[in-house]
Protein backbone atom coordinates (compact mmCIF):
# COMPACT_ATOMS: atom_id res chain seq x y z
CA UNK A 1 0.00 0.00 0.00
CA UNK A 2 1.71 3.17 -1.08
CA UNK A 3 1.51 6.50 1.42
CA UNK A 4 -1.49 8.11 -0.30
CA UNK A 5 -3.52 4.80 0.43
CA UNK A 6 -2.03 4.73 3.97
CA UNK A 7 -3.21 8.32 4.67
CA UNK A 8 -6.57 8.10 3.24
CA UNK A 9 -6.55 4.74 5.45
CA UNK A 10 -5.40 7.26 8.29
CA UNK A 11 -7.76 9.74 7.69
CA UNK A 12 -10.88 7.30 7.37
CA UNK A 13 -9.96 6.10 10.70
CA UNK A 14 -9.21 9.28 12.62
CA UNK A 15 -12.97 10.74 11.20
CA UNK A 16 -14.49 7.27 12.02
CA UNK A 17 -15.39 7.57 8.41
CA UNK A 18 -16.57 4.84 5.31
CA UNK A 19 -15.37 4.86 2.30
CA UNK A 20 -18.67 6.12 0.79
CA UNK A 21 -19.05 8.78 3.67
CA UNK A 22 -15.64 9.84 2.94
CA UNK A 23 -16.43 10.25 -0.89
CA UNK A 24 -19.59 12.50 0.21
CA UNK A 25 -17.61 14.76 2.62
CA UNK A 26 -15.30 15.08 -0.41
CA UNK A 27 -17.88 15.35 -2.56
CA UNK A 28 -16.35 12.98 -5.40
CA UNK A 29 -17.74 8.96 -6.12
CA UNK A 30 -17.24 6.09 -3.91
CA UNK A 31 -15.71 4.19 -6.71
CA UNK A 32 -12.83 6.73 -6.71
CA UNK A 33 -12.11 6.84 -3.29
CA UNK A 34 -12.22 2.76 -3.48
CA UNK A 35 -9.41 3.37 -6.47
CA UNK A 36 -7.57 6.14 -4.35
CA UNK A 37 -7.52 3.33 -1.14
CA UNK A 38 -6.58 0.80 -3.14
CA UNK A 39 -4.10 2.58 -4.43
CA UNK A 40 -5.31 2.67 -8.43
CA UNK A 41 -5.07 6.30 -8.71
CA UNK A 42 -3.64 8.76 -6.90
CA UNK A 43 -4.21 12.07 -5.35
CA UNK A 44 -4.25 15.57 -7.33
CA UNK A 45 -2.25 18.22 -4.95
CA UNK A 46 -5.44 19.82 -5.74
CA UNK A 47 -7.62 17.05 -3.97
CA UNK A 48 -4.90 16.94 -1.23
CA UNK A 49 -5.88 20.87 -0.46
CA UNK A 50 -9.26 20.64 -0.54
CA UNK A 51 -8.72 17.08 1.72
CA UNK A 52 -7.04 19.73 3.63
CA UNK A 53 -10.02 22.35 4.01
CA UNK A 54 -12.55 19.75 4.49
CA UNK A 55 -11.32 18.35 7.51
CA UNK A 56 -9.51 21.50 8.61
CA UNK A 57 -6.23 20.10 8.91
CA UNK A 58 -2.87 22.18 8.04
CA UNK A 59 -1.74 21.33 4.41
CA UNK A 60 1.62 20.72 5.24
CA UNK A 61 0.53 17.89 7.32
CA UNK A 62 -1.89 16.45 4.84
CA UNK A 63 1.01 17.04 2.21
CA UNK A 64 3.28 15.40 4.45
CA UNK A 65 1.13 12.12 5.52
CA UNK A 66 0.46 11.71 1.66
CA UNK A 67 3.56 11.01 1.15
CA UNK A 68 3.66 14.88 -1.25
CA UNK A 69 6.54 16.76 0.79
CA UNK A 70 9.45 14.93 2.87
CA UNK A 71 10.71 16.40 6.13
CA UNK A 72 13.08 18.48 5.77
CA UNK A 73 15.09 17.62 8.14
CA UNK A 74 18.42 15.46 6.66
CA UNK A 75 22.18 14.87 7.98
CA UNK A 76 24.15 17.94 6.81
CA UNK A 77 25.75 15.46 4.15
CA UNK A 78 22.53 14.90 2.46
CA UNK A 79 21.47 18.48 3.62
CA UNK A 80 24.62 19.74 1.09
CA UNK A 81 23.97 17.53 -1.34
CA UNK A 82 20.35 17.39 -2.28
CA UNK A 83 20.29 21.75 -1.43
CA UNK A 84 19.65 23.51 -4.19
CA UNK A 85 22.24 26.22 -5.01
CA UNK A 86 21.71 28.91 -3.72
CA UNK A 87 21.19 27.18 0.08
CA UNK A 88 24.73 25.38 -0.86
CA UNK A 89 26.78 28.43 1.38
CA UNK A 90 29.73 26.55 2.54
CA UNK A 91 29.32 26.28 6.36
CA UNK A 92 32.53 28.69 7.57
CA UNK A 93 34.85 26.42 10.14
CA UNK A 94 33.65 26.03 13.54
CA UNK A 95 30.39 28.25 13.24
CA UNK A 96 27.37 26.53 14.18
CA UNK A 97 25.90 23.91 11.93
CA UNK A 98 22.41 24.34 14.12
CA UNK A 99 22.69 27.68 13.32
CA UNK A 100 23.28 27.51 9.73
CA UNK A 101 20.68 24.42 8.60
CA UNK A 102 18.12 26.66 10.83
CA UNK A 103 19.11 29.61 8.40
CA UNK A 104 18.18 27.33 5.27
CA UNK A 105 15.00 25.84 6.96
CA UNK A 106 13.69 29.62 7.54
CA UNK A 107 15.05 29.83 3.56
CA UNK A 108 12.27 26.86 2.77
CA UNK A 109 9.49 29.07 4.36
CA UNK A 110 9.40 30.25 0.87
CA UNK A 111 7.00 27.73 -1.69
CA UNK A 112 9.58 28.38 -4.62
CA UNK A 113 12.84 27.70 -2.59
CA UNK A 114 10.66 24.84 -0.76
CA UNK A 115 9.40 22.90 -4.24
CA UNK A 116 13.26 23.25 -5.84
CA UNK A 117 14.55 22.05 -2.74
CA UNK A 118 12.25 18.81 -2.70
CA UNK A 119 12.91 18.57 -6.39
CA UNK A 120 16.61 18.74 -6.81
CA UNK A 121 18.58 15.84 -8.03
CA UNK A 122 15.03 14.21 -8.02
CA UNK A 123 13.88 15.07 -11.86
CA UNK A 124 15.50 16.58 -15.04
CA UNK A 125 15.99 20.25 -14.62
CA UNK A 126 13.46 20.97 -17.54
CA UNK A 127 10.29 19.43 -14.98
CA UNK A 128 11.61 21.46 -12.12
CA UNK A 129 11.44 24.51 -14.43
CA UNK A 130 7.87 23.91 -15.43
CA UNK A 131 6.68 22.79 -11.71
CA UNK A 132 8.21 25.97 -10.99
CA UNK A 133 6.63 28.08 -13.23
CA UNK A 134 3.11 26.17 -12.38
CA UNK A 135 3.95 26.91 -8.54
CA UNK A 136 4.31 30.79 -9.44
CA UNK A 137 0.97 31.09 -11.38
CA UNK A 138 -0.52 29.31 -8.34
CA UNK A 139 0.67 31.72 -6.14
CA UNK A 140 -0.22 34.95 -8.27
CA UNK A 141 -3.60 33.59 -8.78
CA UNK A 142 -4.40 33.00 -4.90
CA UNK A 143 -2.16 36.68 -3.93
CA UNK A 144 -4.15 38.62 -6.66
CA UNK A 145 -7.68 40.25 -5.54
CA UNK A 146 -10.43 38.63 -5.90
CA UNK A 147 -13.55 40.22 -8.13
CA UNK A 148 -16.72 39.67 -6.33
């Protein structure tokens, strides 16, 4: 069972929820959510937000328990290694590695710096760019003002 199945398992169980209740909270078919569990499709980042608004739970979390974003927290070897350039500052001899991984963990607060962190060394430079670019229009939609 991969770690979308395993979280929609989690979440069925936390809400005390069926699979077709679950489908009508979410407002999508039964027969999907039985393909989601049974891990036959797989969740939209989309569906994992609104997942996230439904039950009120922080996206990061839901993100996180869906298997969507890692922890960030790595040995400073794979810390320097998997960092995308600019977070690759050299640590300067005998200052405080707490001090500096804290400094690029603050840097991650940021979506863009987060999603090429996660990314890097992971896919071909080319899909970063795009997921990038996607990530940006995302953000400029929800920052611009709504018309109502």
């Amino acid at each position: 069972m991969d770690e979308q199945a395993r979280f929609l398992q989690w979440l069925m169980e936390q809400t005390s929820l069926a699979q077709v209740e679950l489908a009508q909270r979410l407002g999508i078919s039964a027969s999907l959510v039985s393909r989601l569990v049974g891990g036959e499709r797989r969740l939209t980042l989309s569906m994992l937000r609104h997942i996230a608004g439904v039950f009120g739970l922080p996206q990061a979390e839901v993100f996180t328990r869906a298997g969507v974003l890692q922890e960030p927290v790595l040995v400073e070897e794979q810390a320097k290694r998997f960092a995308p350039a600019g977070l690759r500052a050299a640590t300067p001899q005998g200052a405080d590695e707490t001090s500096s991984l804290r400094a690029q963990l603050e840097d991650l607060r940021d979506p863009r710096k987060a999603l090429m962190w996660s990314l890097t060394a992971k896919l071909p430079e080319r899909t970063i760019e795009k997921l990038m670019r996607l990530v940006e229009l995302e953000l400029e939609y929800h920052d611009s003002p709504k018309e109502g």
